[in-house]
PDB file of N, CA and C in Angstrom:
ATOM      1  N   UNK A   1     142.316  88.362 -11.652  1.00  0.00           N
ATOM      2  CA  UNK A   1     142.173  87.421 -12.757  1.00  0.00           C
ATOM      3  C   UNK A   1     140.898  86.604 -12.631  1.00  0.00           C
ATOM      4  N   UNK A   2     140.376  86.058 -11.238  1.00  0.00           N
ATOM      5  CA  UNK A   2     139.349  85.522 -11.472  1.00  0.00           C
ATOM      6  C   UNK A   2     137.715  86.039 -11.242  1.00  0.00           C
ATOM      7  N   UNK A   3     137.817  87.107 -11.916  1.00  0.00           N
ATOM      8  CA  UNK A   3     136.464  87.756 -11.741  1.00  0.00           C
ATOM      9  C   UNK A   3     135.222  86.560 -11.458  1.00  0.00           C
ATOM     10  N   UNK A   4     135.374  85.745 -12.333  1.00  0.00           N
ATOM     11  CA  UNK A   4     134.147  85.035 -12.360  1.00  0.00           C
ATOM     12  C   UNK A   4     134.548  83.537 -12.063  1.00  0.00           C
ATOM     13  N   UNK A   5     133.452  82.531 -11.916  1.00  0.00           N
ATOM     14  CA  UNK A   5     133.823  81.134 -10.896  1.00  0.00           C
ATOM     15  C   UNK A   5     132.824  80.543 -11.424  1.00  0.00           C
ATOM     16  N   UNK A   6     132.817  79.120 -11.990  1.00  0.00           N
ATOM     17  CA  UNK A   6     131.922  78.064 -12.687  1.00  0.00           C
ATOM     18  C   UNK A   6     132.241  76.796 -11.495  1.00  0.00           C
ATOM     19  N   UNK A   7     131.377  76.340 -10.849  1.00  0.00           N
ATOM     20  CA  UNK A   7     131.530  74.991 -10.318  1.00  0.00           C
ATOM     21  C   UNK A   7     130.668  74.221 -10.331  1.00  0.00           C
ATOM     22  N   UNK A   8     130.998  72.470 -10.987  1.00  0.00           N
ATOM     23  CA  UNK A   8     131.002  72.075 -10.984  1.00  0.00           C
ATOM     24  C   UNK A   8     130.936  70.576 -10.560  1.00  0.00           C
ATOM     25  N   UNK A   9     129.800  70.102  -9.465  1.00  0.00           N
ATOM     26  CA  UNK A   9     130.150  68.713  -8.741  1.00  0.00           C
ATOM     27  C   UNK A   9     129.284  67.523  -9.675  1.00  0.00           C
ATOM     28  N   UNK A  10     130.059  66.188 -10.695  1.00  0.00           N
ATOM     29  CA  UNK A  10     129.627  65.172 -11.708  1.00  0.00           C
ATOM     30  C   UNK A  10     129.949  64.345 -10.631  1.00  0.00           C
ATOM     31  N   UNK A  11     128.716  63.428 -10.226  1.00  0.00           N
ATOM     32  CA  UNK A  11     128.415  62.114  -9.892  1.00  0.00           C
ATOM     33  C   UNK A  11     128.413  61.374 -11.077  1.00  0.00           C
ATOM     34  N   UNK A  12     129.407  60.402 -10.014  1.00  0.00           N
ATOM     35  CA  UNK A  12     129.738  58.553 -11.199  1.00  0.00           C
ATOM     36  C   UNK A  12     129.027  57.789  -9.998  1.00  0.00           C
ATOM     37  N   UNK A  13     128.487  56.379 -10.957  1.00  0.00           N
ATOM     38  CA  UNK A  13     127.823  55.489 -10.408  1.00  0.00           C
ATOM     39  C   UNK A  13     129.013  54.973  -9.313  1.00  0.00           C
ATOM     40  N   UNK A  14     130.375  54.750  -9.143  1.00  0.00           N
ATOM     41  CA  UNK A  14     131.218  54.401  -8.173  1.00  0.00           C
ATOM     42  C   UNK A  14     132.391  55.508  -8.283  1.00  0.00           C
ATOM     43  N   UNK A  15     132.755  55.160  -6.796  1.00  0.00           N
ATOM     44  CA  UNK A  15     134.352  55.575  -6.803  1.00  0.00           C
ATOM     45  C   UNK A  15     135.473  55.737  -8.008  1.00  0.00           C
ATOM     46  N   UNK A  16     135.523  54.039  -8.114  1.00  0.00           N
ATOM     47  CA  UNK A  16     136.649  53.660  -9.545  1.00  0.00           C
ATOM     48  C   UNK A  16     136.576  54.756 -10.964  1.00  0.00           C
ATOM     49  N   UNK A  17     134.392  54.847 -10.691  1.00  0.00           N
ATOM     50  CA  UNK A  17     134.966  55.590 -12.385  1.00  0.00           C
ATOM     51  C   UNK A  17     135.053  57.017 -12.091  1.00  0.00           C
ATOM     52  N   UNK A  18     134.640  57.251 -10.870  1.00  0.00           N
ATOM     53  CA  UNK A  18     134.879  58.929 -10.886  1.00  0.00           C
ATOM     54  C   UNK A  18     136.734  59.096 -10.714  1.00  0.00           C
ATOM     55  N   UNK A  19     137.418  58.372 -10.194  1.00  0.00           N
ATOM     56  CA  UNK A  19     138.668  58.334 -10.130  1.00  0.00           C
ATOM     57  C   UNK A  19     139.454  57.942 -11.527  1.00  0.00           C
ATOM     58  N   UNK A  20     138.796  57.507 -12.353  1.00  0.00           N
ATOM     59  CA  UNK A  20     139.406  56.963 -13.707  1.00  0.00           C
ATOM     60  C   UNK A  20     139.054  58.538 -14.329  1.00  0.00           C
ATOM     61  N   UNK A  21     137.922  58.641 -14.383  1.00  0.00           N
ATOM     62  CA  UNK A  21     137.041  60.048 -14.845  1.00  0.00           C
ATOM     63  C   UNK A  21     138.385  61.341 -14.454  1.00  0.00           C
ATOM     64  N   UNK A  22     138.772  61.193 -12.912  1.00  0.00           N
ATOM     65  CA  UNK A  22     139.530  62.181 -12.624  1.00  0.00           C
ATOM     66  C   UNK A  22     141.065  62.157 -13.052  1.00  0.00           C
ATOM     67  N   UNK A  23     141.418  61.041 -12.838  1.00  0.00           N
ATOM     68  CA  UNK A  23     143.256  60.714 -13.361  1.00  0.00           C
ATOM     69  C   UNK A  23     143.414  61.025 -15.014  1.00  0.00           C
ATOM     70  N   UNK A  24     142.058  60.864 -16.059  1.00  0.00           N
ATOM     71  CA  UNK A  24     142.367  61.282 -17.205  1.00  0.00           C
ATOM     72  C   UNK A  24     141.987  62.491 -17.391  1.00  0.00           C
ATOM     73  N   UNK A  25     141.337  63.704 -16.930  1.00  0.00           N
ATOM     74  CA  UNK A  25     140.919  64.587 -16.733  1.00  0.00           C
ATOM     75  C   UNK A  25     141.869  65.378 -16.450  1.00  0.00           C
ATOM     76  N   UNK A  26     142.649  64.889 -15.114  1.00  0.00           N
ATOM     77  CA  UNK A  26     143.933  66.136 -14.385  1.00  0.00           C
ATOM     78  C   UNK A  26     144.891  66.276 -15.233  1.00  0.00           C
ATOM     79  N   UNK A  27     145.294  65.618 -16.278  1.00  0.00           N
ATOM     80  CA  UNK A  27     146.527  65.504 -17.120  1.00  0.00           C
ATOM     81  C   UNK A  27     146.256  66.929 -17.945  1.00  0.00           C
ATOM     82  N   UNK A  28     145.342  67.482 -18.315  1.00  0.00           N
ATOM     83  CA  UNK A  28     144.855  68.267 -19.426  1.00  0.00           C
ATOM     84  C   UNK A  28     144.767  69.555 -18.693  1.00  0.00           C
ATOM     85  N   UNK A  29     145.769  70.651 -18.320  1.00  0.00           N
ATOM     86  CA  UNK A  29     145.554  71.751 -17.719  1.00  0.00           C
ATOM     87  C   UNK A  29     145.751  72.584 -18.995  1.00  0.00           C
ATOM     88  N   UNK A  30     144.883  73.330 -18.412  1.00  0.00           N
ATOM     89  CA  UNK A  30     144.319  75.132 -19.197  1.00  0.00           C
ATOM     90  C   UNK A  30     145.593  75.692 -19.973  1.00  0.00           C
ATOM     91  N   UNK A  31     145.248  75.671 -21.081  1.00  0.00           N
ATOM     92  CA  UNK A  31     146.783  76.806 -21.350  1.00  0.00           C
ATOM     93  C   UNK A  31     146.925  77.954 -20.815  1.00  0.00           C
ATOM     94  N   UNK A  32     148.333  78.105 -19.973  1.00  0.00           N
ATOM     95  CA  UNK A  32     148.481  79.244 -19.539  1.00  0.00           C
ATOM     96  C   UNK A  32     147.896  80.639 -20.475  1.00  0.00           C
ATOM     97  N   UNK A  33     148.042  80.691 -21.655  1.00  0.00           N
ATOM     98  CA  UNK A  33     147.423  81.666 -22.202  1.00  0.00           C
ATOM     99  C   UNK A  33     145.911  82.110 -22.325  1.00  0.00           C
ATOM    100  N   UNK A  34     145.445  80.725 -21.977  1.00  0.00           N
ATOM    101  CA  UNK A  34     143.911  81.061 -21.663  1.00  0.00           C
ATOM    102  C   UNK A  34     143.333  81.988 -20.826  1.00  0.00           C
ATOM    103  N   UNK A  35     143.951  82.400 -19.878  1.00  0.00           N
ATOM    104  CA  UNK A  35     143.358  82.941 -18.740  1.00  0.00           C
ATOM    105  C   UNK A  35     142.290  82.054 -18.164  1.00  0.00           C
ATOM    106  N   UNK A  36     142.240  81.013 -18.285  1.00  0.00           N
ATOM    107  CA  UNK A  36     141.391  80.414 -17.436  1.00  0.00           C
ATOM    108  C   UNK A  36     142.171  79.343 -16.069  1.00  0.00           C
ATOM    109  N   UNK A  37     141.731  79.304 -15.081  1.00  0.00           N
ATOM    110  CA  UNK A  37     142.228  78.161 -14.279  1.00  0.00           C
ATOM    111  C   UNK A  37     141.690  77.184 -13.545  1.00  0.00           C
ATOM    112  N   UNK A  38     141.781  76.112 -14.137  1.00  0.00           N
ATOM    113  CA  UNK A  38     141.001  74.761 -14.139  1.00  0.00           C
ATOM    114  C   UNK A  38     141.214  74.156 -12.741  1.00  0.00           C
ATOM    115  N   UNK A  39     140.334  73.706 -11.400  1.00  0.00           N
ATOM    116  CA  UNK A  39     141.110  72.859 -10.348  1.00  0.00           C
ATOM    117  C   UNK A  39     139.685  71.954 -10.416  1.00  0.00           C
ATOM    118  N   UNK A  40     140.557  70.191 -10.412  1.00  0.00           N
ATOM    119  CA  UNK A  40     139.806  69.126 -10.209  1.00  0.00           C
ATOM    120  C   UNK A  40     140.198  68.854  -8.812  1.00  0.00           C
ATOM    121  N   UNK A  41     139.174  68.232  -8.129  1.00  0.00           N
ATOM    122  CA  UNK A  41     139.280  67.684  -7.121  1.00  0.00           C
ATOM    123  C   UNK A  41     137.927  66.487  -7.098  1.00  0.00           C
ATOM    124  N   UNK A  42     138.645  65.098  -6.111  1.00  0.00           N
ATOM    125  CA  UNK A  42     137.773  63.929  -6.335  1.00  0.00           C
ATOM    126  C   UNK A  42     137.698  63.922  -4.392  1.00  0.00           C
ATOM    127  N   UNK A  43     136.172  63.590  -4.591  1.00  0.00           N
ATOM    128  CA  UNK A  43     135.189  63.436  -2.989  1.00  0.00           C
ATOM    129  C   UNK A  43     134.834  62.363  -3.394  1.00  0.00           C
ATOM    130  N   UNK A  44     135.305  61.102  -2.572  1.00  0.00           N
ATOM    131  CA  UNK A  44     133.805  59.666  -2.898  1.00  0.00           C
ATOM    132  C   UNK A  44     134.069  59.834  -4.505  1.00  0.00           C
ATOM    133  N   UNK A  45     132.573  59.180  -4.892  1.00  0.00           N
ATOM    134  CA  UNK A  45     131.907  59.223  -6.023  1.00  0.00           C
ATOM    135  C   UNK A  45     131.742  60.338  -6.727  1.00  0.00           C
ATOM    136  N   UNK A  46     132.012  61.729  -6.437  1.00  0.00           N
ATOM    137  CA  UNK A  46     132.522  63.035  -7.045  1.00  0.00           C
ATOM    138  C   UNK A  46     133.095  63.550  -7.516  1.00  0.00           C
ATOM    139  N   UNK A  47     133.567  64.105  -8.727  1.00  0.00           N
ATOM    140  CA  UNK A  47     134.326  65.073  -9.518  1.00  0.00           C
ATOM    141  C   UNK A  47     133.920  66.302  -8.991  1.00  0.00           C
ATOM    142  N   UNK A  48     134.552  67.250  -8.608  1.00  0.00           N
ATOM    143  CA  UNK A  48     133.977  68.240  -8.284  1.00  0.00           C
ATOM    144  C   UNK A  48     135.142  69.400  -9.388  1.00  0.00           C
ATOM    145  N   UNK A  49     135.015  70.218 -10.072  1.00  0.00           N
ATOM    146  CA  UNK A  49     135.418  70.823 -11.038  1.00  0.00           C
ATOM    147  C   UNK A  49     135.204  72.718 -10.954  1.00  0.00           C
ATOM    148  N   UNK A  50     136.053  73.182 -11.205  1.00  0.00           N
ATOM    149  CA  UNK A  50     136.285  74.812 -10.459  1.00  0.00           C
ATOM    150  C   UNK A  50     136.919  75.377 -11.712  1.00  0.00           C
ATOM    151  N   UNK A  51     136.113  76.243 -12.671  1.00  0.00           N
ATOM    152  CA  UNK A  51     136.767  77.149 -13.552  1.00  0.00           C
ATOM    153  C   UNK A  51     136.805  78.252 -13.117  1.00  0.00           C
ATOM    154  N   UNK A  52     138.082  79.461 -13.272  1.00  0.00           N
ATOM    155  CA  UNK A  52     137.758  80.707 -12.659  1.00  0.00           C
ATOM    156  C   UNK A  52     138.941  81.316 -13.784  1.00  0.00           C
ATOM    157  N   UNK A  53     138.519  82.356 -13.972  1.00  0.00           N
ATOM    158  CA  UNK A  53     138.906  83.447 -15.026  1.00  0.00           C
ATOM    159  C   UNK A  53     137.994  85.096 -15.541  1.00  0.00           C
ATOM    160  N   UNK A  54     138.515  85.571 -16.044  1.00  0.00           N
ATOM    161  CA  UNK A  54     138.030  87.177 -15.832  1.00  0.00           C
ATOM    162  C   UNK A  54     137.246  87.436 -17.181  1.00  0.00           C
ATOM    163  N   UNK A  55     136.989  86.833 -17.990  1.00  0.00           N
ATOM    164  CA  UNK A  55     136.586  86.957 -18.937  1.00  0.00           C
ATOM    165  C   UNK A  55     135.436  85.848 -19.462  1.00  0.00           C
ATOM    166  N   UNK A  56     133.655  85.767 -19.536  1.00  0.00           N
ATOM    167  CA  UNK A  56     133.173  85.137 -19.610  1.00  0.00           C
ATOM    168  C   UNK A  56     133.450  83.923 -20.603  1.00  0.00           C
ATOM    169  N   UNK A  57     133.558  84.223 -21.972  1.00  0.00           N
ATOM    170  CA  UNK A  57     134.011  84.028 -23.344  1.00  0.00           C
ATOM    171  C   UNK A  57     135.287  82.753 -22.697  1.00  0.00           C
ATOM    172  N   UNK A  58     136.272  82.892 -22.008  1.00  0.00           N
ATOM    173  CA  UNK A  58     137.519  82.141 -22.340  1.00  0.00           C
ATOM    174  C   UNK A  58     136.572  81.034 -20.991  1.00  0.00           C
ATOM    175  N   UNK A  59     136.439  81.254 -20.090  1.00  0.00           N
ATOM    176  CA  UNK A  59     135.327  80.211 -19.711  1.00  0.00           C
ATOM    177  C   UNK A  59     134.613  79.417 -20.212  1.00  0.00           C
ATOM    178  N   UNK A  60     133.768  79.975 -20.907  1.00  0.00           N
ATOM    179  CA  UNK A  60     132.900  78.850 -21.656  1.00  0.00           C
ATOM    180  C   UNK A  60     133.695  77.924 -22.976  1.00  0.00           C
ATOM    181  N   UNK A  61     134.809  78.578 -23.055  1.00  0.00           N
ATOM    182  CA  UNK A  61     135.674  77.716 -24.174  1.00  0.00           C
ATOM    183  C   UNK A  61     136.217  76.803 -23.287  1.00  0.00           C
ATOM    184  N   UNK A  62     136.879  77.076 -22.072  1.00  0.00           N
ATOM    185  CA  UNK A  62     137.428  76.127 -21.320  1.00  0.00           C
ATOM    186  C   UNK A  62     136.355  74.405 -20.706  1.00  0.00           C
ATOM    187  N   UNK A  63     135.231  75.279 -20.664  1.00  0.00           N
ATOM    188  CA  UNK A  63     133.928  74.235 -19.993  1.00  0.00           C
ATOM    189  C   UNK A  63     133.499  73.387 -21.429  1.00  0.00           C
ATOM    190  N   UNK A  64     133.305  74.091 -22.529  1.00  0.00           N
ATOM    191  CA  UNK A  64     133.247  73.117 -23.840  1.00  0.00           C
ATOM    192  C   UNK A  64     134.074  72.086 -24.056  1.00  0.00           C
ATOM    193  N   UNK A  65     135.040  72.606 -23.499  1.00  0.00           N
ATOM    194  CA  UNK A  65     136.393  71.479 -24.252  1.00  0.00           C
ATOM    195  C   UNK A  65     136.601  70.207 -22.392  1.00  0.00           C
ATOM    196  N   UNK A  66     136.357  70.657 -21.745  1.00  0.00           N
ATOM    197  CA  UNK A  66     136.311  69.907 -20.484  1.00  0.00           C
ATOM    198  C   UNK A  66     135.231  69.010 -20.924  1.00  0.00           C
ATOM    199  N   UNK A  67     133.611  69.333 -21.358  1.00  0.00           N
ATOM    200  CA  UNK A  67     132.318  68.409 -21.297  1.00  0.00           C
ATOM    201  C   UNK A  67     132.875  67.781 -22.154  1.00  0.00           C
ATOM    202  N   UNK A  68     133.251  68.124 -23.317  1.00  0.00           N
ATOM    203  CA  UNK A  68     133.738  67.097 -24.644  1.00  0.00           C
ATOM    204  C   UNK A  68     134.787  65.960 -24.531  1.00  0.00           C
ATOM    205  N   UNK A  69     135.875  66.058 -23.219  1.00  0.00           N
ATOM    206  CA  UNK A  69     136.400  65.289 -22.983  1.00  0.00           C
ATOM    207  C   UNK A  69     135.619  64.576 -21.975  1.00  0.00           C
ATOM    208  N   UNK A  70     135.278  65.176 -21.130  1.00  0.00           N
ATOM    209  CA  UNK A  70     134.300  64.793 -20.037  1.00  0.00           C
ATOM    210  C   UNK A  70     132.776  62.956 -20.765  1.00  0.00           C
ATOM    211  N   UNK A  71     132.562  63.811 -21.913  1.00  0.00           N
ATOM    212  CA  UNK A  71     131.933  62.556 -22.597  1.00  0.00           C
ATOM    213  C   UNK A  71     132.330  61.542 -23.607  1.00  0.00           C
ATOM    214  N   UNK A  72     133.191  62.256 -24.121  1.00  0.00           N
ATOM    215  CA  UNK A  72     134.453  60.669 -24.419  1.00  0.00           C
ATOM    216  C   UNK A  72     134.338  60.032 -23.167  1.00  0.00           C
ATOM    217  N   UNK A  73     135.301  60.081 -22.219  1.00  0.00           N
ATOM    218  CA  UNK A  73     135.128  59.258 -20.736  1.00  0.00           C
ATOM    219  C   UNK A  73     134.177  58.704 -20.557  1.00  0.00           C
ATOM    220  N   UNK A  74     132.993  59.102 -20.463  1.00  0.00           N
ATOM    221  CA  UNK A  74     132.067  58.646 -19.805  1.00  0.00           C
ATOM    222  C   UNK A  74     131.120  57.385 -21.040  1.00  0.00           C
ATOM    223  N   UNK A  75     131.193  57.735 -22.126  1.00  0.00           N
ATOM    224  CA  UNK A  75     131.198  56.991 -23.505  1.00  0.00           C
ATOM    225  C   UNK A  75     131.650  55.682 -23.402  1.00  0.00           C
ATOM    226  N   UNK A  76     132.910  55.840 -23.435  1.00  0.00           N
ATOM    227  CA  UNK A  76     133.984  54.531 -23.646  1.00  0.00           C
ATOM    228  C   UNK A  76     134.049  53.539 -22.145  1.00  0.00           C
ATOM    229  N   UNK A  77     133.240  54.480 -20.936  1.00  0.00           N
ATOM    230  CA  UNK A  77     132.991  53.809 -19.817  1.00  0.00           C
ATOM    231  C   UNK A  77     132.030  52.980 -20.170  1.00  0.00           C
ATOM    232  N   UNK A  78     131.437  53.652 -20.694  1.00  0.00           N
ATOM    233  CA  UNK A  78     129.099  52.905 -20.819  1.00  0.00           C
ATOM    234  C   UNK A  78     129.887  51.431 -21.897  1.00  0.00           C
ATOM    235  N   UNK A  79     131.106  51.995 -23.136  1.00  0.00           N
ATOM    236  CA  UNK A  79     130.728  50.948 -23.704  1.00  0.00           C
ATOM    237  C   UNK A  79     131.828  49.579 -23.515  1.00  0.00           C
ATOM    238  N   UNK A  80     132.760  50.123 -22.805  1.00  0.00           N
ATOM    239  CA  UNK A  80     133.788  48.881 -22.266  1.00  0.00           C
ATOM    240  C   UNK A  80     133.198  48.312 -20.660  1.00  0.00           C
ATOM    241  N   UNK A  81     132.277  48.944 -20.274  1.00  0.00           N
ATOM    242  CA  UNK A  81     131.964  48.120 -18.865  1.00  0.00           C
ATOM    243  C   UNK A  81     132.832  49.408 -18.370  1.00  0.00           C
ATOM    244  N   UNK A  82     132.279  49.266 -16.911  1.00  0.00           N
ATOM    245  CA  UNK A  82     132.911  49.775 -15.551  1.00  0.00           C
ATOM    246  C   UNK A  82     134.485  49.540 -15.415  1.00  0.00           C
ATOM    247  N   UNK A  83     135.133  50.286 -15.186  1.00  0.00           N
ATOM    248  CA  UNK A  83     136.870  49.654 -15.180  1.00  0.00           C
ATOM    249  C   UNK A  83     137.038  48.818 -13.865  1.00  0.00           C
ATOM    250  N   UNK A  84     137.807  47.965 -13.824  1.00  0.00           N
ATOM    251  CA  UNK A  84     138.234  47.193 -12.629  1.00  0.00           C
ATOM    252  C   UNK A  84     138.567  47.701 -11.731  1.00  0.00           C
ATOM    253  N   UNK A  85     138.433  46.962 -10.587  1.00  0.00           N
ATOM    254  CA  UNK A  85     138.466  47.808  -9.557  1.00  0.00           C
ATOM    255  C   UNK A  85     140.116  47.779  -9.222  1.00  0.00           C
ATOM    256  N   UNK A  86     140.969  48.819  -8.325  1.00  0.00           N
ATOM    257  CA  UNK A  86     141.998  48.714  -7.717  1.00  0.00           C
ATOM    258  C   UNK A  86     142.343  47.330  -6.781  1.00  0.00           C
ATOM    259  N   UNK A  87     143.600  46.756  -7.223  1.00  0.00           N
ATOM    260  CA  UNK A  87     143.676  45.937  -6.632  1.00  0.00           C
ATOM    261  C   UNK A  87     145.601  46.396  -5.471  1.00  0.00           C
ATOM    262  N   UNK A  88     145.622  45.768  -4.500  1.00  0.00           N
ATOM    263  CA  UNK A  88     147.110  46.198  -4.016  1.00  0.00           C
ATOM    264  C   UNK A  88     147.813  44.897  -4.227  1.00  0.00           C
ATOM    265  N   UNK A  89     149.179  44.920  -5.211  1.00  0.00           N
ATOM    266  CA  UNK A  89     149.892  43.528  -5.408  1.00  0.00           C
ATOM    267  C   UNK A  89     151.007  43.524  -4.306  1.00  0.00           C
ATOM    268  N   UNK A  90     150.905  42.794  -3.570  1.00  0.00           N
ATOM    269  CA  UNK A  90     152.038  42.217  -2.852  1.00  0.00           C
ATOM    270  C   UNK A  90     152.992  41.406  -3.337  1.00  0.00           C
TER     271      UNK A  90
END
């Protein structure tokens, strides 16, 4: 199935937004019918992003619709400010 492999490593200016970047990102998996299979993983300040599927065509549909969400995110970051940082409530 995965003939072919797209990867992906998007630097954020911090941690917080590559982790905001990633928690709204992971929710959105590939339709099984796609033949494509999407794996996020977060390093530091890294998104690092892994398409793999057998067919060039259902790839690049999968990577269109990832950048397009990918820049909403990053949009609504530039125009609400940086998100707050994690805090732990005791």
């Amino acid at each position: 199935m995965s003939d072919l492999t797209v990867d992906l490593s998007i630097p954020f200016p911090s941690e917080r937004e590559a982790d905001v970047a990633y928690q709204t990102l992971r929710v959105d998996a590939e339709p099984s019918r796609s033949g494509v299979k999407k794996t996020l993983t977060l390093e530091s300040n890294t998104l690092k992003v892994n398409f793999a599927g057998s067919e060039a065509r259902k790839i690049r549909v999968g990577l269109t619709s990832f950048f397009e969400a990918l820049l909403l995110i990053t949009e609504t970051m530039k125009e609400f400010g940086p998100p707050e940082p994690k805090y732990d409530h005791y």
